[in-house]
Protein backbone atom coordinates (compact mmCIF):
# COMPACT_ATOMS: atom_id res chain seq x y z
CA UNK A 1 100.60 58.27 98.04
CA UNK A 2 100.18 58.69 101.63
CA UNK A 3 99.55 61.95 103.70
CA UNK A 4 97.49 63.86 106.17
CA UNK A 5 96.00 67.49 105.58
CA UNK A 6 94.13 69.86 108.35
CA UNK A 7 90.65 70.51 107.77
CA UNK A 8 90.39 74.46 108.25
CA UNK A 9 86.66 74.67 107.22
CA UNK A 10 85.35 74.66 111.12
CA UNK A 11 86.65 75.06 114.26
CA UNK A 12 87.55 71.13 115.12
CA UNK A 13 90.42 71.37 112.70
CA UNK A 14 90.20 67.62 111.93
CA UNK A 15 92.80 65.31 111.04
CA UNK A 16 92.20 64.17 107.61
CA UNK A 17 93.95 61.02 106.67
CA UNK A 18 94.33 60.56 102.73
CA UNK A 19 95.65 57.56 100.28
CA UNK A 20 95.44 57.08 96.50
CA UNK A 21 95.22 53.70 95.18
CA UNK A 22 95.70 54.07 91.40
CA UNK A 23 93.07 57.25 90.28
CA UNK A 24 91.03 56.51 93.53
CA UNK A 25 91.47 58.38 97.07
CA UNK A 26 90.55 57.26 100.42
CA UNK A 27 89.61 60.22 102.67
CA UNK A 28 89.69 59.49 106.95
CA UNK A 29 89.30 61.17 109.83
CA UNK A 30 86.95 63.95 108.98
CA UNK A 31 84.18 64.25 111.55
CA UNK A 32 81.77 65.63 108.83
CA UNK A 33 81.45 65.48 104.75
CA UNK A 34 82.82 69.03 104.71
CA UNK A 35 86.11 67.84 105.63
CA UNK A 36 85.93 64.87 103.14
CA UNK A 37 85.27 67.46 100.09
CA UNK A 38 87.60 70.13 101.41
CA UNK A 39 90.57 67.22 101.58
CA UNK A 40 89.62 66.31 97.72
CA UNK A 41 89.83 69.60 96.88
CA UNK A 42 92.96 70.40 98.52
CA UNK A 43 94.96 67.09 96.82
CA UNK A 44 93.16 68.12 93.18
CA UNK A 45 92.61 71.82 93.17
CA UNK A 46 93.55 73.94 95.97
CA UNK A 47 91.81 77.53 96.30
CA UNK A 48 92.34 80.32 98.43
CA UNK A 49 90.34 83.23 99.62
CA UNK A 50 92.88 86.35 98.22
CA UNK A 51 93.13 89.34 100.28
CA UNK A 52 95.40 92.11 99.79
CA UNK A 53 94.70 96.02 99.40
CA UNK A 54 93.78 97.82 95.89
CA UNK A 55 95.04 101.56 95.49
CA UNK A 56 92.50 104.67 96.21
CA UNK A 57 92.10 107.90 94.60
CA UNK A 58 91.65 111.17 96.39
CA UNK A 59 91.04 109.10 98.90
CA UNK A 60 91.43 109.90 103.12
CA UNK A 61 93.46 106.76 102.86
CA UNK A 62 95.76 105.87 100.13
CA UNK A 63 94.61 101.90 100.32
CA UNK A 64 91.20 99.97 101.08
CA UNK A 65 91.77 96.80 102.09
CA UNK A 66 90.02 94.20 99.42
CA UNK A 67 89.08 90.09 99.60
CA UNK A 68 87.71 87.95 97.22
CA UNK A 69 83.96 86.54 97.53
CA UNK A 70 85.23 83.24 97.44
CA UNK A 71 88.23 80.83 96.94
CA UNK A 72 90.04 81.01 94.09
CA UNK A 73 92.21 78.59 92.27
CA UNK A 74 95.51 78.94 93.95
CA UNK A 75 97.55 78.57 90.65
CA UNK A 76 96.28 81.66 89.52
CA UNK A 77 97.02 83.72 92.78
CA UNK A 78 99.80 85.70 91.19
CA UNK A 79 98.79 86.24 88.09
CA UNK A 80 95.58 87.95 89.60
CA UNK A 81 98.00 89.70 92.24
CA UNK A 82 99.59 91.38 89.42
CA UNK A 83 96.49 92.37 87.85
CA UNK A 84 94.84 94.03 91.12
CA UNK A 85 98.15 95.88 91.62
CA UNK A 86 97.64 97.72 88.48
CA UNK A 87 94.38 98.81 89.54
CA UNK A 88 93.47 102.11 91.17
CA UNK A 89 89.54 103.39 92.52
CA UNK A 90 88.20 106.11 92.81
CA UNK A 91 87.29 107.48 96.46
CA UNK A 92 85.08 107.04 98.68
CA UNK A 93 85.05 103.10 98.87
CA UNK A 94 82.34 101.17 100.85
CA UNK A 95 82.58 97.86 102.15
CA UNK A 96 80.82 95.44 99.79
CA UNK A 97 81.88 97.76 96.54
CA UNK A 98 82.82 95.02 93.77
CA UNK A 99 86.12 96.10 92.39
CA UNK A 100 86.13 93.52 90.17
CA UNK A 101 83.37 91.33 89.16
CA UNK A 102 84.31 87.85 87.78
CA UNK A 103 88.10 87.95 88.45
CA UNK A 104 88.47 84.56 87.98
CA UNK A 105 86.16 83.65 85.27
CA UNK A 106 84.13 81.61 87.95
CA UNK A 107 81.93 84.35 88.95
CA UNK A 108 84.50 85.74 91.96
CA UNK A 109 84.57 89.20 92.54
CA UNK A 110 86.94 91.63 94.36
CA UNK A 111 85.42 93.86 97.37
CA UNK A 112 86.51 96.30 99.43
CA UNK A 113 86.51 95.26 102.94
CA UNK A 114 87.54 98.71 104.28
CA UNK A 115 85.73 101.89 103.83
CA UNK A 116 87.58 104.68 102.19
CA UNK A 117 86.45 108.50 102.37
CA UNK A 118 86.85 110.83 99.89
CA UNK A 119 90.27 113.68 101.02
């Protein structure tokens, strides 16, 4: 296997160069180790920062926007879509309120990004 992937962890957006021999990878291009780790972790277990919005209460808005605290595995992305769109809080909302704490069973939490008054 033979490909190339886009470091997104800084701005310089390197061109990573990747190749598996057997069980072994050989990672290229990246100006700095960041790039080597996040091309590993891309070809064995991608993650993704979610971000979507979470339902409010009596609130002055009827949705605070919400991210998680860190990347998540990206095979799970739905299942923990469905989950947060069950979920309703209670007005007002800060920024920084955890929503919910361990949603991933790695110690991620859901916060509000968005304050949200109470109507």
């Amino acid at each position: 296997m033979e490909g190339h992937i886009t470091c997104v962890i800084c701005p310089v957006g390197c061109r990573v160069s990747v190749k598996k021999s057997g069980r072994e990878y050989s990672i290229t291009g990246n100006k700095c180790p960041r790039g080597k780790e996040y091309a590993l972790n891309e070809l064995v277990m991608p993650k993704r920062i979610l971000t979507t919005s979470v339902k409010v209460l009596n609130g002055k808005l009827p949705l605070a926007s919400v991210k998680t605290t860190g990347p998540i595995d990206r095979a799970v992305i739905l299942e923990k879509m469905n989950l947060i769109s069950r979920i309703a809080v209670e007005a007002p909302v800060e920024i920084g309120d955890v929503l919910i704490d361990d949603i991933d069973g790695e110690g991620t939490s859901l916060v509000a990004t968005r304050p949200v008054g109470r109507s």
